[in-house]
Protein backbone atom coordinates (compact mmCIF):
# COMPACT_ATOMS: atom_id res chain seq x y z
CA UNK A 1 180.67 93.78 -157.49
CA UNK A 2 180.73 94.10 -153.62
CA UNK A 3 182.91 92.29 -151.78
CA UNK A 4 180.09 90.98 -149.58
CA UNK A 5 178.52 89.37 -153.00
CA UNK A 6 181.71 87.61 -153.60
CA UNK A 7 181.51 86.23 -150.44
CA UNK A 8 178.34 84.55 -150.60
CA UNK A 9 178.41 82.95 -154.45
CA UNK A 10 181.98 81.03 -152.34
CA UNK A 11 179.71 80.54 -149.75
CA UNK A 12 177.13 78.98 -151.72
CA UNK A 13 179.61 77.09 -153.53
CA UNK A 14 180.35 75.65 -150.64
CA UNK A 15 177.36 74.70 -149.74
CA UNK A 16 176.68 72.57 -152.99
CA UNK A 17 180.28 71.51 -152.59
CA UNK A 18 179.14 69.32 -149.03
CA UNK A 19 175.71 68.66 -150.72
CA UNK A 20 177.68 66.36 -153.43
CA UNK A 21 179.73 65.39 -151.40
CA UNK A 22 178.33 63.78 -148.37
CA UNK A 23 175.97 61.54 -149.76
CA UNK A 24 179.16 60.08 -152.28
CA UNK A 25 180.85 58.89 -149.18
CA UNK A 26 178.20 56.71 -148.27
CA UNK A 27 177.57 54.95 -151.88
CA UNK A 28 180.59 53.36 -152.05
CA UNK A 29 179.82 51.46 -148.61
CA UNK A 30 176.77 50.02 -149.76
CA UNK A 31 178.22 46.78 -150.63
CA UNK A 32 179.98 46.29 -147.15
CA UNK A 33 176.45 47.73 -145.26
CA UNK A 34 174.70 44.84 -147.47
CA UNK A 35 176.70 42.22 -146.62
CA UNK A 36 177.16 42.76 -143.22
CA UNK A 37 173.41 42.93 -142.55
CA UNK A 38 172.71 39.65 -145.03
CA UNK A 39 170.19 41.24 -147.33
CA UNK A 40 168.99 39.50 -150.80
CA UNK A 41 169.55 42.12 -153.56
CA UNK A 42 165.20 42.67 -153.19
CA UNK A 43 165.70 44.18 -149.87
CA UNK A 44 168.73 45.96 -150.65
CA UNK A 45 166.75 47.46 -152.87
CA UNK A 46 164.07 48.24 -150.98
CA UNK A 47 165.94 49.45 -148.35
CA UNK A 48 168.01 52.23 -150.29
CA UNK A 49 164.78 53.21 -152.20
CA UNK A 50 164.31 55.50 -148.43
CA UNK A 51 166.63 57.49 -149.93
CA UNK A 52 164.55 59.21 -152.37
CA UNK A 53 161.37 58.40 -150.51
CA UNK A 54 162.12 60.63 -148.15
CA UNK A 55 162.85 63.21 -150.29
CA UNK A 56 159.40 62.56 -151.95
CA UNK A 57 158.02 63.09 -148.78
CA UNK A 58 159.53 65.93 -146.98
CA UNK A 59 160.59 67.63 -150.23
CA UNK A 60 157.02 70.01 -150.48
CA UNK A 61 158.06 71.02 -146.93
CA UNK A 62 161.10 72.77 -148.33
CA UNK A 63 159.61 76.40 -149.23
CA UNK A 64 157.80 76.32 -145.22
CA UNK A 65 161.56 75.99 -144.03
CA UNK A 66 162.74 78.78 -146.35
CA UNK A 67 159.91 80.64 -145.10
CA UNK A 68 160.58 79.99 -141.50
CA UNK A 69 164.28 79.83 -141.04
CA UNK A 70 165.68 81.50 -144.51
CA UNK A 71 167.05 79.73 -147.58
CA UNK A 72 171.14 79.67 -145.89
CA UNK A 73 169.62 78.22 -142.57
CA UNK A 74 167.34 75.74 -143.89
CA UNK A 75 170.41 74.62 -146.14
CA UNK A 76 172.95 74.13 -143.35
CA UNK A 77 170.56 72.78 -140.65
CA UNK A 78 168.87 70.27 -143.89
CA UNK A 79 173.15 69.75 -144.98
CA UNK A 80 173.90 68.53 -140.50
CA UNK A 81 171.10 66.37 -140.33
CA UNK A 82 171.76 64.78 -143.05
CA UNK A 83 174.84 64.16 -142.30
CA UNK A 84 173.57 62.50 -139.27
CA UNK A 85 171.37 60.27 -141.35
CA UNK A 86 174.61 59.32 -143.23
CA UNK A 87 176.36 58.22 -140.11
CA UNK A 88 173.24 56.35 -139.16
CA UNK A 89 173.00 54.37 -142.14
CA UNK A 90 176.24 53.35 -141.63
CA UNK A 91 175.94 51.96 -138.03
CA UNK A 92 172.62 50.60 -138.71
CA UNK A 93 172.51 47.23 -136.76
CA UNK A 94 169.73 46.25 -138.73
CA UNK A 95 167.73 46.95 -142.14
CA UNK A 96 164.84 48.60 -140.05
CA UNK A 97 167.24 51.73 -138.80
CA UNK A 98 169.34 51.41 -142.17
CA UNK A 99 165.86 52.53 -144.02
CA UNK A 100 165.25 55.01 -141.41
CA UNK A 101 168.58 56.39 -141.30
CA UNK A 102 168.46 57.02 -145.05
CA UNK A 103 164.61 57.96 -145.24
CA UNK A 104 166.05 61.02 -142.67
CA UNK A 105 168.94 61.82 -144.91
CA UNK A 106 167.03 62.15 -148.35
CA UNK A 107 164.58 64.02 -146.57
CA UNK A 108 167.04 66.66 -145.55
CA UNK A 109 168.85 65.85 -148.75
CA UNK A 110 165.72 67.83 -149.89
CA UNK A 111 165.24 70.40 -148.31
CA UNK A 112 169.14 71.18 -148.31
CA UNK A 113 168.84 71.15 -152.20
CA UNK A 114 165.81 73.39 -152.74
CA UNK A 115 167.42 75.53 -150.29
CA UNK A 116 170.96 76.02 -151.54
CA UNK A 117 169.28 76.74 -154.67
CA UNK A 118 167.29 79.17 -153.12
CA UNK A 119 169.99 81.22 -152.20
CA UNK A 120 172.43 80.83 -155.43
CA UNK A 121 169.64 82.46 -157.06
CA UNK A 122 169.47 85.17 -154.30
CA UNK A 123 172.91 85.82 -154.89
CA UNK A 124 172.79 85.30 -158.88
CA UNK A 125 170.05 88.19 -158.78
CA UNK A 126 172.79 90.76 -157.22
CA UNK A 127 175.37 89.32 -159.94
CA UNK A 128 173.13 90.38 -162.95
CA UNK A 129 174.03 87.31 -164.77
CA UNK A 130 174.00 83.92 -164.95
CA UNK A 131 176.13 81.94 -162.10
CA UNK A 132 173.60 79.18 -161.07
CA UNK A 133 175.38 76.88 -163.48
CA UNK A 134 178.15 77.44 -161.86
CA UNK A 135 177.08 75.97 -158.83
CA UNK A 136 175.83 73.06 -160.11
CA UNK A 137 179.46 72.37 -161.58
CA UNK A 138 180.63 72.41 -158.18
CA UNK A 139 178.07 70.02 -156.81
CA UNK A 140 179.44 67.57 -159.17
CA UNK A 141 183.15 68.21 -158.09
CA UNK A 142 181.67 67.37 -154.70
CA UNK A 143 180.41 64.27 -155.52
CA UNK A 144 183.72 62.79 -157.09
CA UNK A 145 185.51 64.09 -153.88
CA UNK A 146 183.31 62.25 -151.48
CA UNK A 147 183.51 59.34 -153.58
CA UNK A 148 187.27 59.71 -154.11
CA UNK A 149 187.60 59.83 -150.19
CA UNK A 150 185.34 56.68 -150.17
CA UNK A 151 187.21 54.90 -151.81
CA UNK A 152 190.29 55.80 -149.93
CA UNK A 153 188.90 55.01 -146.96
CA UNK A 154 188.09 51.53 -147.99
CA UNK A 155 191.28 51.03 -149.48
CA UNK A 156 193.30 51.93 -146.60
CA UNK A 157 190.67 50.10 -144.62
CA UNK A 158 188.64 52.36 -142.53
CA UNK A 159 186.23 51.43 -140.11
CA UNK A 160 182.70 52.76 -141.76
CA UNK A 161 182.00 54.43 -138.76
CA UNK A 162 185.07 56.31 -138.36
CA UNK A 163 185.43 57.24 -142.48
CA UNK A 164 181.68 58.59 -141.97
CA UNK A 165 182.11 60.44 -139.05
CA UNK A 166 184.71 62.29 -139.62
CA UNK A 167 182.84 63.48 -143.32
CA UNK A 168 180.04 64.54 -141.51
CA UNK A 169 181.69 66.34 -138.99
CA UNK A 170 184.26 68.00 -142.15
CA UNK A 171 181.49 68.85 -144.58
CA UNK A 172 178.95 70.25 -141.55
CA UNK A 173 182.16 72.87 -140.44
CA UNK A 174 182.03 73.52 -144.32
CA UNK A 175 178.44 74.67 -144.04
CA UNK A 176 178.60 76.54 -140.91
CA UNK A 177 181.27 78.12 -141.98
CA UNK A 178 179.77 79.01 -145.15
CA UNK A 179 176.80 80.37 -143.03
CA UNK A 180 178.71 83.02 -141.99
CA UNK A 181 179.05 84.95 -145.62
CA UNK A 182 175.55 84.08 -147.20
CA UNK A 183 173.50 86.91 -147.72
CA UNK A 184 171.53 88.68 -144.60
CA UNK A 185 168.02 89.34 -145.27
CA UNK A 186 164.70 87.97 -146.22
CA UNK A 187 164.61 85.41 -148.99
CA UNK A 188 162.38 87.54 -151.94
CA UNK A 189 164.20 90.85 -150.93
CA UNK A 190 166.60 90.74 -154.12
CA UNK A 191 163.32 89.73 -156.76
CA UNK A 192 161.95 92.92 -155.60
CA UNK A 193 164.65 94.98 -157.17
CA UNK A 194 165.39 92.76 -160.21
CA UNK A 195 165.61 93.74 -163.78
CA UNK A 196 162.12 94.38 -164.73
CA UNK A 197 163.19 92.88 -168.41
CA UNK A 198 164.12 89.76 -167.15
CA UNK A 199 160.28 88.99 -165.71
CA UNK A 200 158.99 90.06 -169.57
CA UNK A 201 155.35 89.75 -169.01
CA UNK A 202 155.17 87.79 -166.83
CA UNK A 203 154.62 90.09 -164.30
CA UNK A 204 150.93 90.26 -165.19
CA UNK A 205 150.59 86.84 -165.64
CA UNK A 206 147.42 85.30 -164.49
CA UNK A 207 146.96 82.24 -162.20
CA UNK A 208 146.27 80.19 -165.00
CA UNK A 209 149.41 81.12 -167.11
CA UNK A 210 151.51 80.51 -164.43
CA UNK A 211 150.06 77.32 -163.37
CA UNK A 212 151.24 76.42 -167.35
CA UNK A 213 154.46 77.36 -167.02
CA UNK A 214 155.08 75.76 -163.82
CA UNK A 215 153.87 72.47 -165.58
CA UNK A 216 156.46 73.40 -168.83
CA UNK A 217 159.18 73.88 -166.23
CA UNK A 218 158.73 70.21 -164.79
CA UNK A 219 158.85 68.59 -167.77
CA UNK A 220 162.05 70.72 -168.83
CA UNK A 221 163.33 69.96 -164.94
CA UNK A 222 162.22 66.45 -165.35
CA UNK A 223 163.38 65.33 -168.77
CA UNK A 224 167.12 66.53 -167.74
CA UNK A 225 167.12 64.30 -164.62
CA UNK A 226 165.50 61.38 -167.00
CA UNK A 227 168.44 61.52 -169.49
CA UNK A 228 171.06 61.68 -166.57
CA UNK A 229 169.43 58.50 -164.52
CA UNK A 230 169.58 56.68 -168.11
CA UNK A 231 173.35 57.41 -167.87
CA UNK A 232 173.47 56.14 -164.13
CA UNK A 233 171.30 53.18 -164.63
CA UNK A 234 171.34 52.02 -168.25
CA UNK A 235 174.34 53.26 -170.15
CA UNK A 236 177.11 50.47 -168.88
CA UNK A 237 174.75 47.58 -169.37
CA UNK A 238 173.27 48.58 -172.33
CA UNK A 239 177.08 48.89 -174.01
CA UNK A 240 178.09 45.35 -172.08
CA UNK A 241 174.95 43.47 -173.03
CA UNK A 242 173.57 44.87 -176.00
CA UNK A 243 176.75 45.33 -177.62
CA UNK A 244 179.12 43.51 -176.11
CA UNK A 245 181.80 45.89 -174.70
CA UNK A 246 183.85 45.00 -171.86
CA UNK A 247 183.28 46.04 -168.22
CA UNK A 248 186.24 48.77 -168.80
CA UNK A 249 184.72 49.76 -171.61
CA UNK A 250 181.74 50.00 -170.47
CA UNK A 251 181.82 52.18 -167.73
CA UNK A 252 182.68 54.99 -170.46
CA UNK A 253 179.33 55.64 -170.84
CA UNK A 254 178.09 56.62 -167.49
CA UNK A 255 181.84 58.87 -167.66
CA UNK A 256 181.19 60.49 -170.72
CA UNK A 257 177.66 61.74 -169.63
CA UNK A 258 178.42 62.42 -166.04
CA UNK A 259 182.09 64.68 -167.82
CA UNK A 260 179.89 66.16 -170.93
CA UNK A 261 177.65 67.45 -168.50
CA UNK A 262 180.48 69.21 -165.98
CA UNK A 263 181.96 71.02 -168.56
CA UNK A 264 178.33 71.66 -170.17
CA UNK A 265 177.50 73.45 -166.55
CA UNK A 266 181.21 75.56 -166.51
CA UNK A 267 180.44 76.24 -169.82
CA UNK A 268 176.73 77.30 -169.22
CA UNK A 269 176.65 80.64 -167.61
CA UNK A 270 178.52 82.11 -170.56
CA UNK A 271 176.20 80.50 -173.04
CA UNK A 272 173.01 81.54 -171.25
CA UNK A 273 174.34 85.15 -170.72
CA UNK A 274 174.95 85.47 -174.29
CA UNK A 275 172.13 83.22 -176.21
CA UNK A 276 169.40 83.33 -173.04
CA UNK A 277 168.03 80.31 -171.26
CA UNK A 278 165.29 79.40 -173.96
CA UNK A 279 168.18 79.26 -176.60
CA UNK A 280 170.69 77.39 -174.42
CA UNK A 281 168.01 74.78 -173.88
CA UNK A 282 167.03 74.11 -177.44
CA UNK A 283 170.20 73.55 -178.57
CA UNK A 284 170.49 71.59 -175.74
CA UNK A 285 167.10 69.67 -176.30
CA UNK A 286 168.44 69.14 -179.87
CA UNK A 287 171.68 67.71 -179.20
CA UNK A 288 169.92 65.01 -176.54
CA UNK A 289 167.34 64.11 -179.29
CA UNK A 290 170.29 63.64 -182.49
CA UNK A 291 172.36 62.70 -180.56
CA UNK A 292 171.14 59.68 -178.91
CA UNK A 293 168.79 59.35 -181.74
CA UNK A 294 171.83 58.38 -184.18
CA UNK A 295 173.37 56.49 -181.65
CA UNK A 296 170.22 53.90 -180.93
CA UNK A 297 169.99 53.86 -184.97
CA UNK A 298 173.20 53.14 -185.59
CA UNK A 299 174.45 51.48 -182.83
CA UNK A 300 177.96 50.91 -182.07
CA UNK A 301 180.37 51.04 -179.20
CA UNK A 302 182.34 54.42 -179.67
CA UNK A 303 179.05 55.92 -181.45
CA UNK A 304 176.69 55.25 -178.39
CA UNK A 305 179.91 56.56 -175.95
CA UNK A 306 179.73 60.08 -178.01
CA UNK A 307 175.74 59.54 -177.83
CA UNK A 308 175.93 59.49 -174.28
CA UNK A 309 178.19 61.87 -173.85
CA UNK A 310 176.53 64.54 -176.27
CA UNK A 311 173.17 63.91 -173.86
CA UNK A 312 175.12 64.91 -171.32
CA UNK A 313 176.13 68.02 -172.68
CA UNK A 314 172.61 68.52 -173.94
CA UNK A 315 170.97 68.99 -170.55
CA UNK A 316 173.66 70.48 -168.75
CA UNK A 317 171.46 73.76 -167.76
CA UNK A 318 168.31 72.33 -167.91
CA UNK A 319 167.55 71.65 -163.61
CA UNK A 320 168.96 74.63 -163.40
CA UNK A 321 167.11 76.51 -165.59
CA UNK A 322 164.01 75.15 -164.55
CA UNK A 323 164.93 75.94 -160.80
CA UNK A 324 165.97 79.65 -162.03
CA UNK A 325 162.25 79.74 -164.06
CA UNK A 326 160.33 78.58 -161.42
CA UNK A 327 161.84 81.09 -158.45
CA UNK A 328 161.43 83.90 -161.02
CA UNK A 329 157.20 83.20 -161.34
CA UNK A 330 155.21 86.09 -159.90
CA UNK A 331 152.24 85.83 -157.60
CA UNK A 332 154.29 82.86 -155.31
CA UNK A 333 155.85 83.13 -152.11
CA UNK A 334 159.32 82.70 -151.29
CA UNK A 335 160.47 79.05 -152.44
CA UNK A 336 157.34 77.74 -153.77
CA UNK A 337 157.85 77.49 -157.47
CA UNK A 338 161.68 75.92 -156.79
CA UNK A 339 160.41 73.41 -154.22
CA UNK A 340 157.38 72.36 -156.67
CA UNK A 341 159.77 71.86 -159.57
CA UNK A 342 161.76 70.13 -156.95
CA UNK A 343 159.77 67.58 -155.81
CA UNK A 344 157.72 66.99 -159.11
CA UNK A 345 161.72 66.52 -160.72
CA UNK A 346 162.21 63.90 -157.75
CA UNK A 347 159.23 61.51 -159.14
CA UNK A 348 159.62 61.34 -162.42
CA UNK A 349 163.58 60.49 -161.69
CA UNK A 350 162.19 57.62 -159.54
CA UNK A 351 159.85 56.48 -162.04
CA UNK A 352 162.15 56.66 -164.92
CA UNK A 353 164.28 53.41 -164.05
CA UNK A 354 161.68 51.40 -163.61
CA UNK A 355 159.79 52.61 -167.04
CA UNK A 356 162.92 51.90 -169.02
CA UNK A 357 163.36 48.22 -167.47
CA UNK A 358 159.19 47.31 -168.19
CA UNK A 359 159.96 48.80 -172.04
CA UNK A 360 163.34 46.79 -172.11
CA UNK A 361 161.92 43.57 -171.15
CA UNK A 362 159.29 43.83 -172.93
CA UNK A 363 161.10 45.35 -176.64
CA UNK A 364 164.81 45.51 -175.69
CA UNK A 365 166.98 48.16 -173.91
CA UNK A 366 168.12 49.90 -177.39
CA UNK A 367 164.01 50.24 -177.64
CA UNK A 368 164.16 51.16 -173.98
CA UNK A 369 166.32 54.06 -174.13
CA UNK A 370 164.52 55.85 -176.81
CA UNK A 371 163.36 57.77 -173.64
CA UNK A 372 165.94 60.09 -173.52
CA UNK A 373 165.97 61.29 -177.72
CA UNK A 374 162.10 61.24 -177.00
CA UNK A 375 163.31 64.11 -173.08
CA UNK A 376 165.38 66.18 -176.02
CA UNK A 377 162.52 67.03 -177.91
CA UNK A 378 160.26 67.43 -174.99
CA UNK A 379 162.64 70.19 -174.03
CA UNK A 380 162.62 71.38 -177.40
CA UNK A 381 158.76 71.71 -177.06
CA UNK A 382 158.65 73.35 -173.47
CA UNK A 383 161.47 75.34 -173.88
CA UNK A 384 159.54 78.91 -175.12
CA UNK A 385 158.66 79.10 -171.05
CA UNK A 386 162.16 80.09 -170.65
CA UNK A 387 163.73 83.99 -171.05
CA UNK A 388 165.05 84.72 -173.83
CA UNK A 389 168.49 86.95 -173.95
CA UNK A 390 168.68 89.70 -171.36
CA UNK A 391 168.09 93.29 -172.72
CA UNK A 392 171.15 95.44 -172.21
């Protein structure tokens, strides 16, 4: 492996590294931004909904930037203003520049994503193997640093403006820096010289096919980010009001997830290099749909902890699987199939949440959360879109 390759899978690392990372620094201020600007817990929400509005929005303009500025440029530019729309939202004298602030920064948020992504595969294409998983790990280490300096910052009591500054200006050296050792070149250079066995068939595919397998690769896409918002959203009160476990206790559910589904990601590159992504994900698939499935049948405090936590696991590789699938269809320019898969994954994460509340009010949370056994063996379903094991 050249030492120029090596260089740019740390440089992408790096890149997802700020990515988690940024936007964690701000979450933990949300309480102090809501206060401070009086808003009832309707606008609040409201308000931070711009978050992921804006990445609705913007997020189909993500392969045009590849296109136009190249998947490391579009990732650092998309990784400073965002950064900027951070800061913003934390100065925001009222709840008219807080939404714009953070409509800017998930609409960066993004682009920076589909980007990033972009280039890990570029670089994952030299490697001959699996190491998108890998990045994805990372991303997550990012986010519990940002929200580990968060909470520093609050507890050694940090003006907001000052803690978020100087993480923007940190995490935006990170990127530039990183600029420096991506890979040169044209985005779609690498895919020209890939293993002809890992495109199968596919290479003749017709429009039609691959419009099919696009669609398969959202749901696979979608359906992992489904399970993890139930985690997010669902998992502590479910185990505090349905069953009665203590705050403490509670909170185990969103950890056991969120920590199933690290180690499922520094454990996935191995797995798919030696089972292949369509095996890797209907394992995975499986384990979402028994697992959870036992745990809603028989429920129970440590059971739905280990259900929770064996969902995690389940769809460790499945975003970025999809994302791999999806840059890997022929007949698209540069960027296209990631940043559809992208955007498509976006909605369905912001419809999910409110979907499981209008079930649970209407038939109960445990009823409610059937949603993520029912994302298992969806995945199971879609999964044959997916390569199988490499030839040697």
């Amino acid at each position: 492996m050249h030492a120029v390759d090596r260089r740019a899978r740390a440089a992408v690392a790096a890149l997802f590294l700020t990515n988690g990372a940024l936007f964690a620094n701000l979450i933990p201020r949300y309480p102090q931004i809501k206060a401070d600007l009086g808003l009832s817990n309707a606008t609040y929400g409201l308000a931070i909904a711009a978050f992921p509005t804006g990445a609705i929005v913007a997020g189909l303009g993500a392969a045009w930037a590849i296109r136009r500025l190249g998947s490391a440029r579009a990732a650092v530019l998309g990784t400073i203003v965002t950064a900027l729309g951070v800061f913003g939202a934390a100065l925001a004298p009222s709840v008219g520049l807080l939404v714009t602030a953070l409509f800017l920064a998930g609409a960066m948020d993004a682009i920076t994503d589909v980007a990033q992504n972009a280039h890990g595969l570029r670089v994952q294409r030299r490697y001959g193997r699996s190491i998108i998983n890998s990045f994805h790990a990372v991303w997550s280490i990012g986010a519990v640093l940002g929200g580990s300096m968060a909470a520093g910052a609050i507890a050694l009591d940090i003006p907001r403006g000052v803690h978020l500054a100087v993480s923007g200006v940190l995490f935006s050296l990170v990127a530039l820096v990183a600029l420096r050792f991506c890979l040169p070149g044209r985005d779609g250079d690498e895919q020209a010289v890939a293993d002809p066995g890992q495109l199968g068939d596919r290479v003749g595919a017709s429009r039609g096919r691959v419009v099919v397998i696009l669609a398969a690769l959202v749901l696979i896409a979608t359906a992992g980010t489904l399970v993890e918002d139930a985690g997010n959203s669902w998992a502590a009160i479910y185990l505090s009001g349905s069953l009665g476990a203590s705050a403490a206790v509670a909170a185990t559910g969103y950890i056991a997830l969120t920590g199933a589904q690290f180690v499922g990601r520094v454990l996935g590159d191995r797995l798919v290099d030696r089972f292949g992504q369509r095996a890797v994900a209907r394992a995975g698939g499986t384990l979402v749909a028994v697992g959870m499935a036992l745990a809603l049948a028989f429920p129970s405090v440590p059971g739905t902890i280990l259900g929770f936590a064996a969902a995690g696991f389940g769809v460790a590789t499945l975003v970025p699987a999809a994302m791999h699938e999806a840059d890997e269809l022929p007949g698209l320019k540069p960027g296209t199939g990631l940043t559809v898969v992208s955007w498509l994954m976006r909605i369905g994460f912001l419809a999910s949440p409110p979907l499981v509340g209008l079930v649970a009010d209407a038939s109960g949370l445990r009823t409610g959360l059937l949603v993520v056994p029912f994302a298992g063996i969806v995945v199971v379903a879609t999964a044959g879109v997916l390569q199988g094991r490499r030839r040697a």
